[in-house]
C-alpha atoms as a PDB file:
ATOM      1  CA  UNK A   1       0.000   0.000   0.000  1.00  0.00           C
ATOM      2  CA  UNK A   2       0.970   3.599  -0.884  1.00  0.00           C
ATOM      3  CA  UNK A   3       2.296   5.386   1.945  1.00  0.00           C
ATOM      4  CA  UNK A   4       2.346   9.702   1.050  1.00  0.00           C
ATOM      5  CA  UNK A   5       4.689  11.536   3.736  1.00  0.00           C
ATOM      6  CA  UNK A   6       5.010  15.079   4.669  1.00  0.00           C
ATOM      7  CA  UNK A   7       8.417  16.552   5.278  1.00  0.00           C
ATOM      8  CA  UNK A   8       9.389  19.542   6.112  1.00  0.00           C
ATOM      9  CA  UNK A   9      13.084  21.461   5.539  1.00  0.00           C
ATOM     10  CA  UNK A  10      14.541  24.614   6.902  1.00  0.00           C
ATOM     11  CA  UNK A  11      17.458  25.737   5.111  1.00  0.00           C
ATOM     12  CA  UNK A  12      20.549  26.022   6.510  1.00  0.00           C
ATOM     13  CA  UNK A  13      22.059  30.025   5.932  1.00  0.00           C
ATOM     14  CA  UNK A  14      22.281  31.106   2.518  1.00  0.00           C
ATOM     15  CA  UNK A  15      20.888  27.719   1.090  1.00  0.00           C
ATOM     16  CA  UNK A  16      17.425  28.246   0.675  1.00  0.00           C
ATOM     17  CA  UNK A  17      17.685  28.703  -3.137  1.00  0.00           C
ATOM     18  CA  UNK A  18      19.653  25.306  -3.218  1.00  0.00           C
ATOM     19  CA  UNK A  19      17.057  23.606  -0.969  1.00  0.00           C
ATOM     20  CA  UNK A  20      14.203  24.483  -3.209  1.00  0.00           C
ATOM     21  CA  UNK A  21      16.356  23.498  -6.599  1.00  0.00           C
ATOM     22  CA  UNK A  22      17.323  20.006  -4.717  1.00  0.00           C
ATOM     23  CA  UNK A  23      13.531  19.312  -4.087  1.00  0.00           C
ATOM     24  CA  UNK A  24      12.327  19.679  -6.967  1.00  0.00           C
ATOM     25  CA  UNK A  25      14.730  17.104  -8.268  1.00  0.00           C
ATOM     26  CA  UNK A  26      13.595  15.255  -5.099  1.00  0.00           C
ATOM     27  CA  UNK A  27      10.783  13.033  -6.381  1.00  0.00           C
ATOM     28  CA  UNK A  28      12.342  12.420  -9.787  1.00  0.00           C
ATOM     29  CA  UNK A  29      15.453  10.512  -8.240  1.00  0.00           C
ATOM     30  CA  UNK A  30      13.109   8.426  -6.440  1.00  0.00           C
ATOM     31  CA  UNK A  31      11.123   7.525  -8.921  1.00  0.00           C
ATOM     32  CA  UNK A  32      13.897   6.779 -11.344  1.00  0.00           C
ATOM     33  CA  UNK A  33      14.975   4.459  -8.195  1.00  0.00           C
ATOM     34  CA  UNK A  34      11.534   2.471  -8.487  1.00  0.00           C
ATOM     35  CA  UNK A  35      10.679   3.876  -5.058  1.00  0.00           C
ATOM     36  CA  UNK A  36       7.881   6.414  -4.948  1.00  0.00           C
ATOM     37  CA  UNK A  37       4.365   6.622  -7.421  1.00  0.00           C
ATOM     38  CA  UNK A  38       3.779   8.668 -10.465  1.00  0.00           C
ATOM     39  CA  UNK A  39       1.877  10.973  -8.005  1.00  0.00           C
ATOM     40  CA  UNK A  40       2.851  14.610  -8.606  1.00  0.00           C
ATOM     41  CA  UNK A  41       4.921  16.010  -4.853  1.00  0.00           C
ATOM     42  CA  UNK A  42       3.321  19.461  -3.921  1.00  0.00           C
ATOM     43  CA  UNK A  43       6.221  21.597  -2.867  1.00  0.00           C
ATOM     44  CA  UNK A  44       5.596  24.669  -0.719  1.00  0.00           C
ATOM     45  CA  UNK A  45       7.022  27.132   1.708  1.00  0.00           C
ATOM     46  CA  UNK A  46       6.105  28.011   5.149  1.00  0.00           C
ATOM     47  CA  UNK A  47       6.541  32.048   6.593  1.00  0.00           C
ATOM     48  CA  UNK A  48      10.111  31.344   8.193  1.00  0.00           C
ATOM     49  CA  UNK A  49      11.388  29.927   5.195  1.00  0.00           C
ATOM     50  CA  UNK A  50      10.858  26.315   5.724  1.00  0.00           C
ATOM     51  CA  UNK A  51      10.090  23.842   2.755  1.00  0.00           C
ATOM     52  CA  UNK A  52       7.483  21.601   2.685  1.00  0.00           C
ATOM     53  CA  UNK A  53       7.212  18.494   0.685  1.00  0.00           C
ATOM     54  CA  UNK A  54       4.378  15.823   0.171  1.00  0.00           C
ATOM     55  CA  UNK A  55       4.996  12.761  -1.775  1.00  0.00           C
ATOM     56  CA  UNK A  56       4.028   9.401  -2.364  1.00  0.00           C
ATOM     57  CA  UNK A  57       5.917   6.079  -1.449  1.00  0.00           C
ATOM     58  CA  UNK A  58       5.104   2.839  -3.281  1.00  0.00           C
ATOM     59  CA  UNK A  59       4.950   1.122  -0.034  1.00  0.00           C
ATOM     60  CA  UNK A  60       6.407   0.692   3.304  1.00  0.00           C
ATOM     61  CA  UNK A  61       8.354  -1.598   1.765  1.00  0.00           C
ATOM     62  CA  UNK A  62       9.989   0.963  -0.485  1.00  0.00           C
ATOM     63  CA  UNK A  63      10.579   3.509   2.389  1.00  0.00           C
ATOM     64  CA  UNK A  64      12.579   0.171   4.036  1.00  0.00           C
ATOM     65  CA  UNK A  65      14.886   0.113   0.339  1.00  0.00           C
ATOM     66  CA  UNK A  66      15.739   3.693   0.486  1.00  0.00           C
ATOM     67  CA  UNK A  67      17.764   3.289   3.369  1.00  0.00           C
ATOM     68  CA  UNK A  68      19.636   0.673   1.437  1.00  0.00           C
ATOM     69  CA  UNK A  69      19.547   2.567  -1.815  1.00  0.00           C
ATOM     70  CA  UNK A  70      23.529   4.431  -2.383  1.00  0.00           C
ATOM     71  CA  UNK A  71      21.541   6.735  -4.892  1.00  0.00           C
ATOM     72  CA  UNK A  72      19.047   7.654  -1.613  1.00  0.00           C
ATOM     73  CA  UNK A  73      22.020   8.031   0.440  1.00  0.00           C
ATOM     74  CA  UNK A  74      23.656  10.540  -1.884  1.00  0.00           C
ATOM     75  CA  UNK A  75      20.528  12.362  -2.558  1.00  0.00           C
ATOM     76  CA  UNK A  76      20.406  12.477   1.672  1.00  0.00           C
ATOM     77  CA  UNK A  77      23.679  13.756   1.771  1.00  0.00           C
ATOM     78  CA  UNK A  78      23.003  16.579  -0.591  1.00  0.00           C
ATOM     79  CA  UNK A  79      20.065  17.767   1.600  1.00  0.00           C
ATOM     80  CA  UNK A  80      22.209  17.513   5.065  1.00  0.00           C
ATOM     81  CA  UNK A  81      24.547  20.312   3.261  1.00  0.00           C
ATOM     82  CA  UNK A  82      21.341  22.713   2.671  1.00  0.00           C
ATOM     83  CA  UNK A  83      19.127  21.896   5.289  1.00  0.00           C
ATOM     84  CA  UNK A  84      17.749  20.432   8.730  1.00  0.00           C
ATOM     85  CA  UNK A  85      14.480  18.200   8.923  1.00  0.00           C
ATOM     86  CA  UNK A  86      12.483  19.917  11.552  1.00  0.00           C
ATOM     87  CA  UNK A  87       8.385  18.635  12.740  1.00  0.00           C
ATOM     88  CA  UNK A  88       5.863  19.651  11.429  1.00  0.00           C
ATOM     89  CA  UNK A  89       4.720  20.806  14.435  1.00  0.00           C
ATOM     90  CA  UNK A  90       7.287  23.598  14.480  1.00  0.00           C
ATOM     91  CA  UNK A  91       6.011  25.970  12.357  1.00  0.00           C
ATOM     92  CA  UNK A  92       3.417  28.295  12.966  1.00  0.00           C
ATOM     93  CA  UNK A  93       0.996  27.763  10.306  1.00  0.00           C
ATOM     94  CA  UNK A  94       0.936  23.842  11.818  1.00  0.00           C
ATOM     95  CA  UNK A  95      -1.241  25.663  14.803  1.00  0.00           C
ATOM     96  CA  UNK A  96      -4.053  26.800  12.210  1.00  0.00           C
ATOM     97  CA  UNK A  97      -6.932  24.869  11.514  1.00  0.00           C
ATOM     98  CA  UNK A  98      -6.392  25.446   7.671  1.00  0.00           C
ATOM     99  CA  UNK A  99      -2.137  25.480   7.553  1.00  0.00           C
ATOM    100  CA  UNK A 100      -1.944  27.391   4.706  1.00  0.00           C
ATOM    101  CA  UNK A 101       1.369  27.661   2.494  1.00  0.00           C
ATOM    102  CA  UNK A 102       3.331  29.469  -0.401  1.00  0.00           C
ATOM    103  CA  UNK A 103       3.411  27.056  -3.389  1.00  0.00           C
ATOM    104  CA  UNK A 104       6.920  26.907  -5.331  1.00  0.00           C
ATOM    105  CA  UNK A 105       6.640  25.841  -8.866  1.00  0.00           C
END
């Protein structure tokens, strides 16, 4: 079963442009790994500058290959250079009934 995930990244200093450029190649490297649906990610930025991603996952099991995938790992180590994961639950629009969000293209 399908598993869709919502991350969210704050940018480290001076890296938000490369954070947003890196997720949009985000789902395409998964997909060319077999790993996530044909499902379109929404991409989107929160007040403080944090980016928000929602995407789909073939399955639990696929999530479980990632973290054996070098091609993952790489695409992990690019995002550790331009950002942090932070919760959800960190950002102020999270508090809102309706969260409501910048798109990026």
């Amino acid at each position: 079963m399908a598993r869709i995930v919502i991350v969210a990244y704050k940018p480290k200093p001076g890296k938000a442009l490369e954070l947003k450029e890196l997720t949009k190649t985000h789902v395409p490297r998964l997909r060319a790994e077999g790993l996530v649906t044909n499902r379109e990610a929404v991409i989107m930025q929160a007040a403080d500058g944090t980016v928000i991603e929602v995407f789909e996952w073939l399955s639990a099991d696929a999530i479980r290959q990632a973290h054996a995938n070098p091609v993952v790992h790489q695409l992990w180590a690019e995002y550790a250079e331009v950002c942090d994961y932070v919760n959800l639950n960190s950002l102020a629009e999270a508090g809102n009934m309706f969260a409501e969000f910048n798109a990026i293209d």
